[in-house]
Protein backbone atom coordinates (compact mmCIF):
# COMPACT_ATOMS: atom_id res chain seq x y z
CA UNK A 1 0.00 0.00 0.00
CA UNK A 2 3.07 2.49 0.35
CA UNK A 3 4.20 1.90 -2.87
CA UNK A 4 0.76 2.74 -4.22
CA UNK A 5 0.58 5.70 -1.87
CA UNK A 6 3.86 6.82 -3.51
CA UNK A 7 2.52 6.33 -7.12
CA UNK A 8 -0.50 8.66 -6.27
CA UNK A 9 1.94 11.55 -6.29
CA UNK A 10 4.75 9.85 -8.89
CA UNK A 11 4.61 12.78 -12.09
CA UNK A 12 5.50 9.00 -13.65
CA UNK A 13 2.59 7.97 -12.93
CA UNK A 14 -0.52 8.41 -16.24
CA UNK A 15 -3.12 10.26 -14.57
CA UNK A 16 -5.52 7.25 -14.56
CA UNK A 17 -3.25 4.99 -12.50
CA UNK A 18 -2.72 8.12 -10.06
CA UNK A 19 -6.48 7.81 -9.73
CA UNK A 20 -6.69 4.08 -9.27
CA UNK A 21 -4.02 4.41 -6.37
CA UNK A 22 -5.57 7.67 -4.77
CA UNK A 23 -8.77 5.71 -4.76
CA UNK A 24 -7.85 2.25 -3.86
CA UNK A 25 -5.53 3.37 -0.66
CA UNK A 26 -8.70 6.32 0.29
CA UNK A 27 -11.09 3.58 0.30
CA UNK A 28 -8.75 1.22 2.41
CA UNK A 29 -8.14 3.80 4.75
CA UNK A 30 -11.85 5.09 5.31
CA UNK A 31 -13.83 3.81 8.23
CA UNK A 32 -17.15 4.15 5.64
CA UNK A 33 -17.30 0.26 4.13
CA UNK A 34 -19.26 -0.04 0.81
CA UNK A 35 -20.88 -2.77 2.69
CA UNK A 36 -21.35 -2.64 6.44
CA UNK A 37 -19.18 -5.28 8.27
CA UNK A 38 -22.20 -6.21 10.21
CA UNK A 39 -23.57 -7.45 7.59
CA UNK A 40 -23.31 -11.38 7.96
CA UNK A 41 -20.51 -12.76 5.52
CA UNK A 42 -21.32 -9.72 2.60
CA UNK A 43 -19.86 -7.22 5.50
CA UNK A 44 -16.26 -8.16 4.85
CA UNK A 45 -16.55 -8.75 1.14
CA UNK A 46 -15.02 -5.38 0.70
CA UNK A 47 -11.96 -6.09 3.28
CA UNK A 48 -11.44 -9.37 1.16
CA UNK A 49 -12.30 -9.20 -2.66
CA UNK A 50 -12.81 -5.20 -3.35
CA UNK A 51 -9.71 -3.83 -1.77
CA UNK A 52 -7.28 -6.67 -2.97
CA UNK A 53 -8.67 -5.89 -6.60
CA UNK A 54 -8.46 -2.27 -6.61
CA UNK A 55 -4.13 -3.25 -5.36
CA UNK A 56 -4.31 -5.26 -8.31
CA UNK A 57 -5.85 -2.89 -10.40
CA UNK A 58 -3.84 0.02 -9.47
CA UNK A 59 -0.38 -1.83 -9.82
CA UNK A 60 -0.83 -2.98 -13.19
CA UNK A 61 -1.75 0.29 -14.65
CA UNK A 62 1.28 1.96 -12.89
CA UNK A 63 4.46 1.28 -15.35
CA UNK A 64 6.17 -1.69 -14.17
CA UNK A 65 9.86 -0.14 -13.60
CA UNK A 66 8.22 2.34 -11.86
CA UNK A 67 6.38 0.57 -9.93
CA UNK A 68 9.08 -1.59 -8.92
CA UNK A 69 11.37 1.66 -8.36
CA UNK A 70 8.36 2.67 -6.00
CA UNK A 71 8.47 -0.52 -4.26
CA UNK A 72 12.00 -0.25 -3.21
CA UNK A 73 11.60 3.69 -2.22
CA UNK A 74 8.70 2.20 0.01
CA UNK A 75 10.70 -0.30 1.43
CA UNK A 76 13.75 2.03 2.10
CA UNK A 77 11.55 4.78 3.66
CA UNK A 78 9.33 1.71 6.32
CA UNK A 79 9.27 4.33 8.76
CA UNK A 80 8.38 6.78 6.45
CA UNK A 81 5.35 4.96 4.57
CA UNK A 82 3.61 4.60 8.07
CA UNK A 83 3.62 8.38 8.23
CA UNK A 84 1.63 8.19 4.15
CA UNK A 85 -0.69 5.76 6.20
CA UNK A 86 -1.23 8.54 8.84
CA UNK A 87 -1.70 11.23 6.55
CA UNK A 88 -4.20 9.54 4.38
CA UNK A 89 -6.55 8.53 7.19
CA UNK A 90 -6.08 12.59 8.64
CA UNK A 91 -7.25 13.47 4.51
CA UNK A 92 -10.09 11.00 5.11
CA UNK A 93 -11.17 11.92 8.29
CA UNK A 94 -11.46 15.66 7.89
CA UNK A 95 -13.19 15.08 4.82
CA UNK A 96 -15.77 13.26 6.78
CA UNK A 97 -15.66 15.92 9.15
CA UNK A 98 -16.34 18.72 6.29
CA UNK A 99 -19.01 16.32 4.97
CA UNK A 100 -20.72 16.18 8.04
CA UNK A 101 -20.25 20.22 9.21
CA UNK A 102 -21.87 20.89 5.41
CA UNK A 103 -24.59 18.57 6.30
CA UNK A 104 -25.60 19.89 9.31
CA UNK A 105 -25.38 23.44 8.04
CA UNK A 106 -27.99 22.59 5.32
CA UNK A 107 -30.31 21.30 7.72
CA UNK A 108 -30.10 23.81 9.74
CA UNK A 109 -30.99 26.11 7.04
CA UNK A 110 -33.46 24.20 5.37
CA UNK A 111 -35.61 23.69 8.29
CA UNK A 112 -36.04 27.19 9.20
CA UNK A 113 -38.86 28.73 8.58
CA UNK A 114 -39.13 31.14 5.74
């Protein structure tokens, strides 16, 4: 996932696999599941087949000596690729947070009277 955190931001990288890798390692990070883990067995689909494919996905659109540049940088920098980890989730979380401060504004405002 570091390597594909590192590819997000590679100017290597086509545009479309930048996507992919953006997407795959948001959607890994995000506490939101596509399908709710409490869900009996169709909760952790996403854990097990969705995210896996999207790694897949993403990796074989990035170029593959960049990719496997990427992986080294990722394994050189281990201390360093926990800190991508952190900053993704913080991206994540405050744009839950902005999500959920725009939705309460526009209730507030729709449900006054006018």
């Amino acid at each position: 996932m570091a390597a594909l955190s590192l590819a997000a931001v590679d100017p290597r990288v086509p545009w479309y696999a930048k996507a992919a890798a953006a997407a795959v390692a948001a959607y890994a990070l995000s506490p939101i599941d596509l399908i709710p883990d409490f869900i009996p067995v169709l909760g952790y689909l996403d854990d097990v087949v969705i995210v896996p494919l999207g790694v897949v996905l993403a990796v074989r659109l990035v170029p593959r000596d960049v990719m496997n540049e990427l992986r080294a940088t990722a394994r050189a920098r281990s201390g360093a690729a926990g800190n991508l980890g952190v900053v993704g989730a913080a991206i994540v979380v405050l744009l839950w947070i902005v999500g959920v401060v725009l939705a309460l504004r526009w209730a507030l405002h729709s449900s006054q009277p006018r």
